[in-house]
Protein backbone atom coordinates (compact mmCIF):
# COMPACT_ATOMS: atom_id res chain seq x y z
CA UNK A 1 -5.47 123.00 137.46
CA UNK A 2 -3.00 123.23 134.68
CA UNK A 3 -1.90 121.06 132.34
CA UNK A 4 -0.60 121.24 128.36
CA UNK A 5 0.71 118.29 126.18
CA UNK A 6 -0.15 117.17 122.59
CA UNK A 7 -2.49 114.97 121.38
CA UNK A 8 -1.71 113.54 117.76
CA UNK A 9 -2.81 111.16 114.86
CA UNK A 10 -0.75 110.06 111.96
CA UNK A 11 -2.16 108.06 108.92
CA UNK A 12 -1.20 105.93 106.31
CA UNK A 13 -2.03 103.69 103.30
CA UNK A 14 -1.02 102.52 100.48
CA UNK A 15 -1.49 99.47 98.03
CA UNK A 16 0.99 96.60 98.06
CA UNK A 17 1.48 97.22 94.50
CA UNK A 18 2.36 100.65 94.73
CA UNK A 19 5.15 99.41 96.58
CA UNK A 20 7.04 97.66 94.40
CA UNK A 21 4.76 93.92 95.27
CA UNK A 22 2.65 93.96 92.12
CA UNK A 23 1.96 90.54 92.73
CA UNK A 24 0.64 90.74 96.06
CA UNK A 25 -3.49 92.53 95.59
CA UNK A 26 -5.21 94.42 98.44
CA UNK A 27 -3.60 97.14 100.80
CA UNK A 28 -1.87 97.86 104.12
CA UNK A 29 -2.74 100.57 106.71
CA UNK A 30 -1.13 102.02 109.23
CA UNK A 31 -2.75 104.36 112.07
CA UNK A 32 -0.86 106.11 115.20
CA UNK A 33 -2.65 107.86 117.52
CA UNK A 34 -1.18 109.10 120.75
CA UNK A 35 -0.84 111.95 123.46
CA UNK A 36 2.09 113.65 125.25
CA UNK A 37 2.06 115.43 128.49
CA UNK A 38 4.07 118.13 129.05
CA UNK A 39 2.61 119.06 132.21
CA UNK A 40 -0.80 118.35 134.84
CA UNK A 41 -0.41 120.71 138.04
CA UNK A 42 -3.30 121.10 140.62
CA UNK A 43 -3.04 123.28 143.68
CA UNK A 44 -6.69 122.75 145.59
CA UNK A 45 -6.44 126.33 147.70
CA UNK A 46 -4.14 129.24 148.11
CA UNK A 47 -2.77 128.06 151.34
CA UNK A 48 0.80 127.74 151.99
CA UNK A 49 0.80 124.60 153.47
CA UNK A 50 -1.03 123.20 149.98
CA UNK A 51 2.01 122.92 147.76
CA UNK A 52 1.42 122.64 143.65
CA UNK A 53 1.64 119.01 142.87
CA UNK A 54 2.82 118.02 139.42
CA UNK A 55 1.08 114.54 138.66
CA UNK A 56 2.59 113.85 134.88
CA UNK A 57 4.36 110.39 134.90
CA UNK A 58 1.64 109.46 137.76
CA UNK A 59 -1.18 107.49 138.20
CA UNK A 60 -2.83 111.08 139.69
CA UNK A 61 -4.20 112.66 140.42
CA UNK A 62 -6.24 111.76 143.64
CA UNK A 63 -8.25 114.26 143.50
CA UNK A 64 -12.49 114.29 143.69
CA UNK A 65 -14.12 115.30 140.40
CA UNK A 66 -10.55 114.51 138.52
CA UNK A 67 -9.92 111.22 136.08
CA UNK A 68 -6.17 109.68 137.28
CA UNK A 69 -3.53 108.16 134.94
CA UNK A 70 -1.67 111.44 134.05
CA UNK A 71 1.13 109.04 131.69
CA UNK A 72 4.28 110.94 130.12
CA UNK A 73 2.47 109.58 126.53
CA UNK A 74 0.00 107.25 125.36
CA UNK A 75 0.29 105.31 122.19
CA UNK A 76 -2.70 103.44 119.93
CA UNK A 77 -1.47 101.79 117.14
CA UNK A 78 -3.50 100.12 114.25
CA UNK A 79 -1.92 98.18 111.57
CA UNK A 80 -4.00 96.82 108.88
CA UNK A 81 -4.39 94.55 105.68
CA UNK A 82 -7.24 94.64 103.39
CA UNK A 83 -8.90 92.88 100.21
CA UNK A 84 -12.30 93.83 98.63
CA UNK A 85 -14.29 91.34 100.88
CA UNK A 86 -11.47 90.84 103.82
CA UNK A 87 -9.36 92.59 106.08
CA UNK A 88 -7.14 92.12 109.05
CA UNK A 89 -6.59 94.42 111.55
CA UNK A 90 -3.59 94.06 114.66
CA UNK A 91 -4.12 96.63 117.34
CA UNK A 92 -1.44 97.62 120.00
CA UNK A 93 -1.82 99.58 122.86
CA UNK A 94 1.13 100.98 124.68
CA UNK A 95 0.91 102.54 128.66
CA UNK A 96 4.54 103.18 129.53
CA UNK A 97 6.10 102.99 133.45
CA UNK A 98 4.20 105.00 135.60
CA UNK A 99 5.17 105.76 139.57
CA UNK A 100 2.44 105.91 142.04
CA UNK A 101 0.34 109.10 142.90
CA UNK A 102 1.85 109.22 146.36
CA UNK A 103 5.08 109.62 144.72
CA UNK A 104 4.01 112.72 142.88
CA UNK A 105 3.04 114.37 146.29
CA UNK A 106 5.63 113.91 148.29
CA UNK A 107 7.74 115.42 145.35
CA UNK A 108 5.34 118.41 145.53
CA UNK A 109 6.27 118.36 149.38
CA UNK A 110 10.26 118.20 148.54
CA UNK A 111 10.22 120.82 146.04
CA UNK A 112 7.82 123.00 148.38
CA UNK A 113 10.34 122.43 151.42
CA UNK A 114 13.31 123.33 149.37
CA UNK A 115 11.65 126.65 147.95
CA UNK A 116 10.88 127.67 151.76
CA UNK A 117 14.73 126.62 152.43
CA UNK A 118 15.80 129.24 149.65
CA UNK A 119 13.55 131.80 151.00
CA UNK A 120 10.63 131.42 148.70
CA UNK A 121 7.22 131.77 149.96
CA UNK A 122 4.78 128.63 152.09
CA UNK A 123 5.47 126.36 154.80
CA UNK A 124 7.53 123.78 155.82
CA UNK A 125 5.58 120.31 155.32
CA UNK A 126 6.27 117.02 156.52
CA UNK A 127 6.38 113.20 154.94
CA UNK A 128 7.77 110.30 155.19
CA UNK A 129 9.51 108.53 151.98
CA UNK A 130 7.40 106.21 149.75
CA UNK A 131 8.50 102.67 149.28
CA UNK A 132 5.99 101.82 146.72
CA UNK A 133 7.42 100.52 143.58
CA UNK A 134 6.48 102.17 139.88
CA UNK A 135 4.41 100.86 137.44
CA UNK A 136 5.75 98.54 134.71
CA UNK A 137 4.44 99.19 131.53
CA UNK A 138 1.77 97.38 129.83
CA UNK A 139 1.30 96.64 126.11
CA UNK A 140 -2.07 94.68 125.00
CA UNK A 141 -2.20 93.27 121.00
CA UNK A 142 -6.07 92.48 119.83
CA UNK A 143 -6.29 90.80 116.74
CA UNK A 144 -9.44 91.15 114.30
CA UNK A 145 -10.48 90.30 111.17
CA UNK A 146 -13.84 90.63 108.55
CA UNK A 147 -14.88 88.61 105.76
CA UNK A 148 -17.78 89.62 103.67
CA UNK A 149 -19.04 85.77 102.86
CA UNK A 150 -20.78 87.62 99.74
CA UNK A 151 -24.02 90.24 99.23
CA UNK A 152 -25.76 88.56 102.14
CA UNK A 153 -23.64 87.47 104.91
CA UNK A 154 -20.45 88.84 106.52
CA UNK A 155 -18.48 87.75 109.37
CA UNK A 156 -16.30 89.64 112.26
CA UNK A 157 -14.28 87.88 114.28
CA UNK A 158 -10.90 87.86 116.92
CA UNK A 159 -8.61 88.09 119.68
CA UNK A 160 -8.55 90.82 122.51
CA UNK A 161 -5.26 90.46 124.52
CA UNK A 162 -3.59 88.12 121.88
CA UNK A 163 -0.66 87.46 124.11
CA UNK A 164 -2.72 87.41 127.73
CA UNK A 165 -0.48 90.34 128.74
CA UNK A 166 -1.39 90.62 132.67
CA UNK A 167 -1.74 93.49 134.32
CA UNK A 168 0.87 95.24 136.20
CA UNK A 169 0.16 95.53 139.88
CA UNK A 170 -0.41 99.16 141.27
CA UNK A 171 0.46 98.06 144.69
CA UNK A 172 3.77 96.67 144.73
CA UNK A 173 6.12 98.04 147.65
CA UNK A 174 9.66 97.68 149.17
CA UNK A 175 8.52 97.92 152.77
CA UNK A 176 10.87 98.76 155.49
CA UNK A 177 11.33 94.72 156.46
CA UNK A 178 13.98 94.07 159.46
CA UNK A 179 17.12 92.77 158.31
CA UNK A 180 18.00 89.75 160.54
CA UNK A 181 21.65 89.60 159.11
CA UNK A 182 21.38 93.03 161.37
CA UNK A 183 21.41 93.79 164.84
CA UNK A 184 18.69 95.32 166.59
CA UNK A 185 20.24 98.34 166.61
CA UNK A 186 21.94 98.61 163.59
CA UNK A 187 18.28 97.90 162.36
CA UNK A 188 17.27 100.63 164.31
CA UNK A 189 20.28 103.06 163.25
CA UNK A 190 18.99 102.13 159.46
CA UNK A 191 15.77 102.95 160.45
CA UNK A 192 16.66 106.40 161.78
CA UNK A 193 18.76 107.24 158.78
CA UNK A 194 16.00 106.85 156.75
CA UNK A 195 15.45 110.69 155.63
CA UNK A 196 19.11 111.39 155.85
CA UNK A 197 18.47 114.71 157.71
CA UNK A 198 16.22 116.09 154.38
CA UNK A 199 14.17 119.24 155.55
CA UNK A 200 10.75 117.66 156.61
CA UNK A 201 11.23 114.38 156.42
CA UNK A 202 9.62 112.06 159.16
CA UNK A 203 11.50 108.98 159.86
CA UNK A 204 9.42 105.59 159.78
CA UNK A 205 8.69 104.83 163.39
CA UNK A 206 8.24 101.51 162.46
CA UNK A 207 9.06 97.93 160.38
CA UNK A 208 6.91 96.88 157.27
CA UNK A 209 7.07 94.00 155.20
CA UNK A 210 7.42 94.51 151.14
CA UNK A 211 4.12 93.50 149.77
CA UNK A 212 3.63 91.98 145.95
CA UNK A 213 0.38 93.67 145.49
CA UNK A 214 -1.39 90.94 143.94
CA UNK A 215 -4.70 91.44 142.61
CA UNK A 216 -4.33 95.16 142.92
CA UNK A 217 -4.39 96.60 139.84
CA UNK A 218 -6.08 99.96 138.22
CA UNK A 219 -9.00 98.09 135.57
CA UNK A 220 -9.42 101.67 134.06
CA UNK A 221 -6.28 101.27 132.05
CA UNK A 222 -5.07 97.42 132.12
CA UNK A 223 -6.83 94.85 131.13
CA UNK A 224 -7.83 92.32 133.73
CA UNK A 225 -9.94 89.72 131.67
CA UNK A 226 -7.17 88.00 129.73
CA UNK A 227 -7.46 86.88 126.08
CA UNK A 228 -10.52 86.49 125.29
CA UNK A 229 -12.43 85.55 121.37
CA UNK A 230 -15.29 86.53 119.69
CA UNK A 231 -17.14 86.82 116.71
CA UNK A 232 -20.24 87.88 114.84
CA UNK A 233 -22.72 87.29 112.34
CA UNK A 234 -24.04 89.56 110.07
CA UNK A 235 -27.29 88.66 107.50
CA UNK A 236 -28.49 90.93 105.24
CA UNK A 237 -32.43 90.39 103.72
């Protein structure tokens, strides 16, 4: 495995006043943190029919022992507001588009078959094209706040998923569905033309319907309870 990319944080603060809003008391905050992938390649053995798969922009990899979601970036932003004895915090989280893990191996197959083409070193592997639909992104707000009551009691409370942002389903896909403005054999023809002659490319032997991949989603990275409230508390004696 290989894989490089930058992981970053920038800060920020200031009081309103020092802005130029004398008037206004307390301070703001700001708070970025976020990663970049340049790359994530696995190879899992030196044979030449195991091509180097390149998972960033993926939900990979699929691999045992090895954490998926391999996203061009990742973004966590706080943005805060704060008195003496309250504060207010907005938190966004940002997962951009992301294609399917299948999608990163069969490019690993395409890019493997067209090395072996040139001459290169390997084998010649075979696949037939994915229909599954990428990712959409996903952005969740949570909203939180604290108000220290005075030297006794204090008191947290919010909203995770502010908006109810829903997450995106992982399983969405075109299908191969038969066109009945078509003939059966023009469906058939369409069928066979599938792969368009690419080296190693299987055509589909057979129909599919597209599929809305409802309730399938990937709870590791979206957020499948909805908005949701809480709050707390807190008693000093």
């Amino acid at each position: 495995m290989k894989t490089s990319g930058i992981d970053f944080t920038v800060n920020w603060s200031a009081d309103v006043a020092d802005m130029g809003l004398a008037s206004i008391p307390g301070s703001i905050g700001l708070n970025v943190t976020g990663s970049w992938l340049q790359s994530y390649k696995t190879k899992q053995s030196p044979a030449g029919y195991d091509p180097v798969i390149e998972w960033k922009g993926s939900l990979g990899p699929v691999l045992q022992s090895f954490n998926g979601g391999a996203y061009d970036y990742r973004l966590f932003t706080n943005l805060s507001y704060n008195l003496a004895s309250f504060g207010v915090n907005l938190r966004w989280r940002h997962l951009p588009e992301v294609k399917p893990a299948a999608k990163a191996t069969e490019a690993a197959v395409i890019a493997n078959n067209a090395r072996v083409a040139a001459g290169g070193a390997g084998t010649r592997l075979s696949y037939t094209p994915s229909t599954a639909y990428n990712v959409a992104q996903f952005d969740q707000f949570d909203l939180s706040a604290f108000w220290t009551i005075n030297d006794t009691l204090s008191v947290r409370f919010g909203v995770d998923n502010v908006f109810d942002a829903q997450p995106p389903s992982t399983g969405r896909n075109a299908g191969r569905p038969y066109d009945t403005a078509l003939s059966a054999a023009q469906n058939a023809a369409k069928l066979a033309a599938t792969c368009a002659g690419a080296m190693g490319c299987i055509n589909p032997q057979a129909y599919s319907l597209p599929t809305s991949g409802l309730g399938g989603t990937n709870g590791g990275f979206y957020d499948v309870l909805g908005r949701r409230y809480f709050v707390a508390l807190k008693a000093k004696f």
